[in-house]
C-alpha atoms as a PDB file:
ATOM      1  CA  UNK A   1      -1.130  -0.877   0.523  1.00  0.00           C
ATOM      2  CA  UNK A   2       0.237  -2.624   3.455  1.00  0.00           C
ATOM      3  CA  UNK A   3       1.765  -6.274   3.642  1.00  0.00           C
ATOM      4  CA  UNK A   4       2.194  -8.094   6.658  1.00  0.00           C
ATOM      5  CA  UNK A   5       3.101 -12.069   7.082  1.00  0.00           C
ATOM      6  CA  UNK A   6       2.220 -13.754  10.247  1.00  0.00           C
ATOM      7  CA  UNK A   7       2.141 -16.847  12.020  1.00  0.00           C
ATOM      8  CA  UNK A   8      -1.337 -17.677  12.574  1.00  0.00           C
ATOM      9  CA  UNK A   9      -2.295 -19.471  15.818  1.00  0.00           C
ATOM     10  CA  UNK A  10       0.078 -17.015  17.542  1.00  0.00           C
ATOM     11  CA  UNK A  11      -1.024 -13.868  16.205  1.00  0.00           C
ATOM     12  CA  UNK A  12      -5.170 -13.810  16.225  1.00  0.00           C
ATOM     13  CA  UNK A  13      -5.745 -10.265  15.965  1.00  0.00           C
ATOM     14  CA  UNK A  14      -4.601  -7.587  13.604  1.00  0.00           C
ATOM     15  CA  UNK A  15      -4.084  -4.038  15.224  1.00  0.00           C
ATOM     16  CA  UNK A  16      -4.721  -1.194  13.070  1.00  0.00           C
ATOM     17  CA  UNK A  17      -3.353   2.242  14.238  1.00  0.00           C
ATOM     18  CA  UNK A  18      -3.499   5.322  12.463  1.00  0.00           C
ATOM     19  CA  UNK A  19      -1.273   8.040  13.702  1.00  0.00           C
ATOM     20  CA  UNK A  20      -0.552  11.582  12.868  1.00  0.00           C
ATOM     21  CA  UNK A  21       3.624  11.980  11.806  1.00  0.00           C
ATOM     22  CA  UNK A  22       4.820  15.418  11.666  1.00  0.00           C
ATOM     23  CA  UNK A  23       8.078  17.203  11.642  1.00  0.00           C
ATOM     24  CA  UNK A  24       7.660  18.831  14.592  1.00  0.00           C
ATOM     25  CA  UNK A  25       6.052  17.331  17.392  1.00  0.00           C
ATOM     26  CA  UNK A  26       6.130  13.985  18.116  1.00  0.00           C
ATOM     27  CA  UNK A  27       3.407  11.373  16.290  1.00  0.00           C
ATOM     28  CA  UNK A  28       0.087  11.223  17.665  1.00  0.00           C
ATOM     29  CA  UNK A  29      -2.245   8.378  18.064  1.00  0.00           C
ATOM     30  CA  UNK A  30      -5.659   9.128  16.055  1.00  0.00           C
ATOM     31  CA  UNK A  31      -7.419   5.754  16.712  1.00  0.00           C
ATOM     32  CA  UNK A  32      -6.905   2.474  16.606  1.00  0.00           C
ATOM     33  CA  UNK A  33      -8.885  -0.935  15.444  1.00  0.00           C
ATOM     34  CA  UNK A  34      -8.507  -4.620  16.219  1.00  0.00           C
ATOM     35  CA  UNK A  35      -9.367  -7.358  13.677  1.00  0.00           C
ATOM     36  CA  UNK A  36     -10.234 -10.667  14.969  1.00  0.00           C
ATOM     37  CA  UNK A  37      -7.858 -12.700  11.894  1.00  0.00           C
ATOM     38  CA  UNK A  38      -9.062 -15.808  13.478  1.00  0.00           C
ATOM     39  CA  UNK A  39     -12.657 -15.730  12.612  1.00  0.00           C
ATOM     40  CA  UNK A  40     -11.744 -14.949   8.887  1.00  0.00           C
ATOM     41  CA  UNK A  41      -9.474 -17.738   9.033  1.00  0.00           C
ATOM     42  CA  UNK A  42     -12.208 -20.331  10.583  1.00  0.00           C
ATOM     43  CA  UNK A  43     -15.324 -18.765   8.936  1.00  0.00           C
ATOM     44  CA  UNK A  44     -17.372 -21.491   7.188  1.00  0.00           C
ATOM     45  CA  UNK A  45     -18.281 -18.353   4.616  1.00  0.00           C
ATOM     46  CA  UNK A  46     -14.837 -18.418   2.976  1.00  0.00           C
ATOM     47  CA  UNK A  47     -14.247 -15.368   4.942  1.00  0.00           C
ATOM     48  CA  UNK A  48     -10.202 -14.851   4.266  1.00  0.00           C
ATOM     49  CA  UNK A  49     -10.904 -12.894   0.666  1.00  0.00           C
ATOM     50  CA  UNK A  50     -13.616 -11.124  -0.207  1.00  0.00           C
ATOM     51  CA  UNK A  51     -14.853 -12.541  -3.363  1.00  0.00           C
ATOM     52  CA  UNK A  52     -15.646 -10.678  -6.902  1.00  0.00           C
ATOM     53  CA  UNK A  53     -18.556 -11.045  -8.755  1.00  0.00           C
ATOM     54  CA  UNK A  54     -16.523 -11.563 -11.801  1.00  0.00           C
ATOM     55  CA  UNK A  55     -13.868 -13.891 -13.156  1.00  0.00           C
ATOM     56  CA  UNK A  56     -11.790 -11.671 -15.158  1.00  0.00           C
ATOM     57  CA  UNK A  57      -7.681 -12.999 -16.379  1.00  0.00           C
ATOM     58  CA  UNK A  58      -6.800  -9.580 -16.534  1.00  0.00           C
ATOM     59  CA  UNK A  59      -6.909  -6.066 -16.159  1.00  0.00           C
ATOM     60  CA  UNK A  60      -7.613  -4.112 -12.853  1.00  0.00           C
ATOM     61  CA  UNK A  61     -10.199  -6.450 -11.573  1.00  0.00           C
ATOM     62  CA  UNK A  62      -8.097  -9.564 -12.274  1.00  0.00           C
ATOM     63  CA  UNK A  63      -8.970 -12.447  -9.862  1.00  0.00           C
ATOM     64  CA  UNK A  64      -6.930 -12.210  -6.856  1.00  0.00           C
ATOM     65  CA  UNK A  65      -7.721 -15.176  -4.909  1.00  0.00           C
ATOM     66  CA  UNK A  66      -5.412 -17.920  -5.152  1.00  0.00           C
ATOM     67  CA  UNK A  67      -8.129 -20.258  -4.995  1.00  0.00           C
ATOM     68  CA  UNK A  68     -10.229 -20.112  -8.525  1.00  0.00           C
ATOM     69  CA  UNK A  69     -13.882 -20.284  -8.174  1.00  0.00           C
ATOM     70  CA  UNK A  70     -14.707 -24.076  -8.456  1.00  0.00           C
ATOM     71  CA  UNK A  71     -11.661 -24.915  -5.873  1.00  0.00           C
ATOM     72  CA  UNK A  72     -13.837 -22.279  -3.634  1.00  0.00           C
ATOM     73  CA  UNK A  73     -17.085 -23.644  -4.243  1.00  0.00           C
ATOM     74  CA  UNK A  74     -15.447 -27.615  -3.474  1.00  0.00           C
ATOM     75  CA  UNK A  75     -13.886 -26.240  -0.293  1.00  0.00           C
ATOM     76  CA  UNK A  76     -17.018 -24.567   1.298  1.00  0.00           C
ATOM     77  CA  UNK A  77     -19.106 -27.146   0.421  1.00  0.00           C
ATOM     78  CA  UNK A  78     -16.882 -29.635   2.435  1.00  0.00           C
ATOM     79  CA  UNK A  79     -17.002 -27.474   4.789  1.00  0.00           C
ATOM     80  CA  UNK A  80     -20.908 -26.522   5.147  1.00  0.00           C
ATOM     81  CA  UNK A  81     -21.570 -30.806   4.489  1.00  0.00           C
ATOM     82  CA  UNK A  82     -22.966 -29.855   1.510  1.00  0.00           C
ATOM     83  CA  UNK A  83     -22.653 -32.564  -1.049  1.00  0.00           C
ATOM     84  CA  UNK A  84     -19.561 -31.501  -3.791  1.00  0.00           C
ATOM     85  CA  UNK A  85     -21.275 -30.219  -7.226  1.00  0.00           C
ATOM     86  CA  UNK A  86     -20.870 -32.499 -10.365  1.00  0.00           C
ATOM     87  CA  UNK A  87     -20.488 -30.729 -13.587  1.00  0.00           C
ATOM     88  CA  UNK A  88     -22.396 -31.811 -16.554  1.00  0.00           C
ATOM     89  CA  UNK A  89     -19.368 -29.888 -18.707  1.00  0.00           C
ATOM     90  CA  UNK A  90     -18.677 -26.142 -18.144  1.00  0.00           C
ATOM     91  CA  UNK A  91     -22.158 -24.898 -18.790  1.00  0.00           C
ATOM     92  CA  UNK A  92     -24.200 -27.020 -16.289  1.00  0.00           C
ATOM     93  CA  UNK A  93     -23.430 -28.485 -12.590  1.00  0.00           C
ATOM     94  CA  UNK A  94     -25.756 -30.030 -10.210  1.00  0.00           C
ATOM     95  CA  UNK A  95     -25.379 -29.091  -6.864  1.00  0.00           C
ATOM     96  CA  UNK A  96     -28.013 -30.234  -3.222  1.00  0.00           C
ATOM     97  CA  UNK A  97     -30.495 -31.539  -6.344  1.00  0.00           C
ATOM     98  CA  UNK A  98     -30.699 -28.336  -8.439  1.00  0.00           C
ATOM     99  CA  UNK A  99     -29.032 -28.164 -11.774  1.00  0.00           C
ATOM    100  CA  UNK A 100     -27.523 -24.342 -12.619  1.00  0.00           C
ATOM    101  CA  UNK A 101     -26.734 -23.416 -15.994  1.00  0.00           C
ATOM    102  CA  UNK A 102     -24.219 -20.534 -17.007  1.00  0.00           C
ATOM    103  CA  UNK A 103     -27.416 -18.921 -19.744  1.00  0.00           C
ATOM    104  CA  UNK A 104     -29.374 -19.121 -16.263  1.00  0.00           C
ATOM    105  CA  UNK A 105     -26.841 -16.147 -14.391  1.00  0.00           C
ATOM    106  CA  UNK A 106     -25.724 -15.167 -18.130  1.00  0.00           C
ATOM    107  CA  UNK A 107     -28.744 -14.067 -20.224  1.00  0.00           C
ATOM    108  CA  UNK A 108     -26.921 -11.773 -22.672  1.00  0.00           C
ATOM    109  CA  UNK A 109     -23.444 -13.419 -23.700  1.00  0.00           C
ATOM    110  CA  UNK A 110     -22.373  -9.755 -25.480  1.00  0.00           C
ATOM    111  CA  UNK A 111     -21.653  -8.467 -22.040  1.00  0.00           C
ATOM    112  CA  UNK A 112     -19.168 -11.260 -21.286  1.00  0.00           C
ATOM    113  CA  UNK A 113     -16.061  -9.813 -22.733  1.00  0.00           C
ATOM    114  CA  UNK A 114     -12.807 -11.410 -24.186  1.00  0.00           C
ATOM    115  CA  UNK A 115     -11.050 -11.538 -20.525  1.00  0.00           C
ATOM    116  CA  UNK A 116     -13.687 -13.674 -18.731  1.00  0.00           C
ATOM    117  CA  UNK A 117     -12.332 -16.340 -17.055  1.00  0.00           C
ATOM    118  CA  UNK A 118     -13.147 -20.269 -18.194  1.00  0.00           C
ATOM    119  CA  UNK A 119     -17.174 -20.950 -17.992  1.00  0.00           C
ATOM    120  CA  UNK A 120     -16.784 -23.207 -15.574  1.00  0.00           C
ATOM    121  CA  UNK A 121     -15.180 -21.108 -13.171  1.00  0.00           C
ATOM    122  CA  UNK A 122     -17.402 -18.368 -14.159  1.00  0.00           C
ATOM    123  CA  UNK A 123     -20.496 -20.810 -13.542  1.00  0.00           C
ATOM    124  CA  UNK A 124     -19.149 -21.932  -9.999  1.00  0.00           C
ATOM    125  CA  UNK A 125     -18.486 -17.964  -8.829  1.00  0.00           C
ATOM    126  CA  UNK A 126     -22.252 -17.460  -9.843  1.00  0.00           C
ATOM    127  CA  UNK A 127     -23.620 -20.483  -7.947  1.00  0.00           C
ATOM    128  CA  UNK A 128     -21.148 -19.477  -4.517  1.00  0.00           C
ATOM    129  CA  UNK A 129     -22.678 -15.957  -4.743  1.00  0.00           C
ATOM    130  CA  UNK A 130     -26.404 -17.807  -5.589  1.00  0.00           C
ATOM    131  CA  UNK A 131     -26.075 -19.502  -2.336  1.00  0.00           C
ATOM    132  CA  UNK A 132     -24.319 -16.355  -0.522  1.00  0.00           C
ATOM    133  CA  UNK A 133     -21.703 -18.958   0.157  1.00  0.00           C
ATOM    134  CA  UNK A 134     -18.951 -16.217   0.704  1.00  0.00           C
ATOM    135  CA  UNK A 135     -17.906 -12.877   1.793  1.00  0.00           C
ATOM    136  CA  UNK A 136     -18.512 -10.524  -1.066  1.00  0.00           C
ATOM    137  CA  UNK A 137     -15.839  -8.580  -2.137  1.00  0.00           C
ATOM    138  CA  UNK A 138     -16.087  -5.435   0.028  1.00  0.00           C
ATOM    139  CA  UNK A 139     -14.181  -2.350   1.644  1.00  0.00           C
ATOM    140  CA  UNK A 140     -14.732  -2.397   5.199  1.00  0.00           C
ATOM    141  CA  UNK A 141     -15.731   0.357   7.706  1.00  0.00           C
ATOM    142  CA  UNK A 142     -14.175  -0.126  11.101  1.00  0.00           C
ATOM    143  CA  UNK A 143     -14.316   2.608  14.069  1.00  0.00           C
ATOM    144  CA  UNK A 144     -11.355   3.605  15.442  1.00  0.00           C
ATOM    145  CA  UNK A 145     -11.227   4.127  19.281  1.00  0.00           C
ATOM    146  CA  UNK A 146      -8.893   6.125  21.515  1.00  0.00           C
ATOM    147  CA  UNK A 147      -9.744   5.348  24.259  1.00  0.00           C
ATOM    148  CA  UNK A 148     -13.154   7.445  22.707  1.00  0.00           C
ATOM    149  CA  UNK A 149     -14.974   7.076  19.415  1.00  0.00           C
ATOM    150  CA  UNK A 150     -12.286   9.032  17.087  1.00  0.00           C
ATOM    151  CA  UNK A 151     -13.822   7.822  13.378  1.00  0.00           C
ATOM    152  CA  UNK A 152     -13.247   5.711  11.386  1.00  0.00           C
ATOM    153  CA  UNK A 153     -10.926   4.595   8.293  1.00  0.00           C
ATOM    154  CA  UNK A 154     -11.903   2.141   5.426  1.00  0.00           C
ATOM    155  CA  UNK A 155      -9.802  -0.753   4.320  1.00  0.00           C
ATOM    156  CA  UNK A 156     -10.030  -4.046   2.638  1.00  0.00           C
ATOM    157  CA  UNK A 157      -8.645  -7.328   4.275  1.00  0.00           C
ATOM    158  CA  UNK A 158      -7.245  -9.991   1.697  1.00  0.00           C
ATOM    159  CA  UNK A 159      -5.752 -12.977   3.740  1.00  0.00           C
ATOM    160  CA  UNK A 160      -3.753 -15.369   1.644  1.00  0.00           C
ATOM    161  CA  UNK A 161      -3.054 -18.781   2.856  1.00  0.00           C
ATOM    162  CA  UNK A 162       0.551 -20.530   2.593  1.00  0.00           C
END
């Protein structure tokens, strides 16, 4: 895993290079990649952090966003002009006229297991990914080029916000 803090509107793009280091020779380009990090940043699909499917507290698929779901859900509503969703509760919201229910996206409550997040947050993730509201989380394939087609290397962006 790699780390990297930047000051975004300076830096727009991220440039991925993947290089060959050996003892003996000196290190070789393979490829590189550019990542437009201003399009995540300004995507109207919450396109900084690919988002789960589940709302777990714990274990390896913890939540990693620093946003939790219904934060998420206000945020690209405001941004889409989509009127805010009112919650009747945790189990029910109303959202453009349609009411969701968590038993609607959660038929069989023995799968949801002891580190679930809060209904409500687990009722706003369903309704974002309902809508297809966000980026999905995902591992991304990008081509690497020098200055040819050289292949390609799979990685997964998470942008966090300060």
């Amino acid at each position: 895993m790699y780390e990297s803090v930047i000051n975004w509107p300076q830096v727009t793009d991220l440039v991925i290079k993947v290089m060959d280091k050996d003892m003996v020779t000196e290190d070789d380009l393979i490829g590189q990649t550019t990542v437009d990090l201003e399009s995540r940043l300004i995507a109207t699909c919450y396109g900084t952090c690919g988002v789960s499917s589940q709302y777990l507290l714990k274990g390896p698929y913890k939540w990693r966003d620093s946003n939790i779901p219904s934060e998420i859900l206000d945020a690209v509503c405001r941004l889409r002009a989509i009127p805010e969703p009112t919650y009747d509760g945790d189990l029910s919201l109303f959202i453009g006229g349609m009411q969701f229910c968590l038993e609607d996206f959660e038929k069989d409550l023995s799968s949801v297991i002891e580190i679930s997040g809060p209904e409500k947050e687990r009722l706003a993730l369903h309704v974002l990914h309902y809508f297809s509201l966000v980026v999905a989380e995902h591992v991304e394939t990008r081509t690497l080029y020098k200055p040819g087609h050289q292949g390609e290397v799979q990685v997964v962006f998470l942008v966090y916000l300060h």
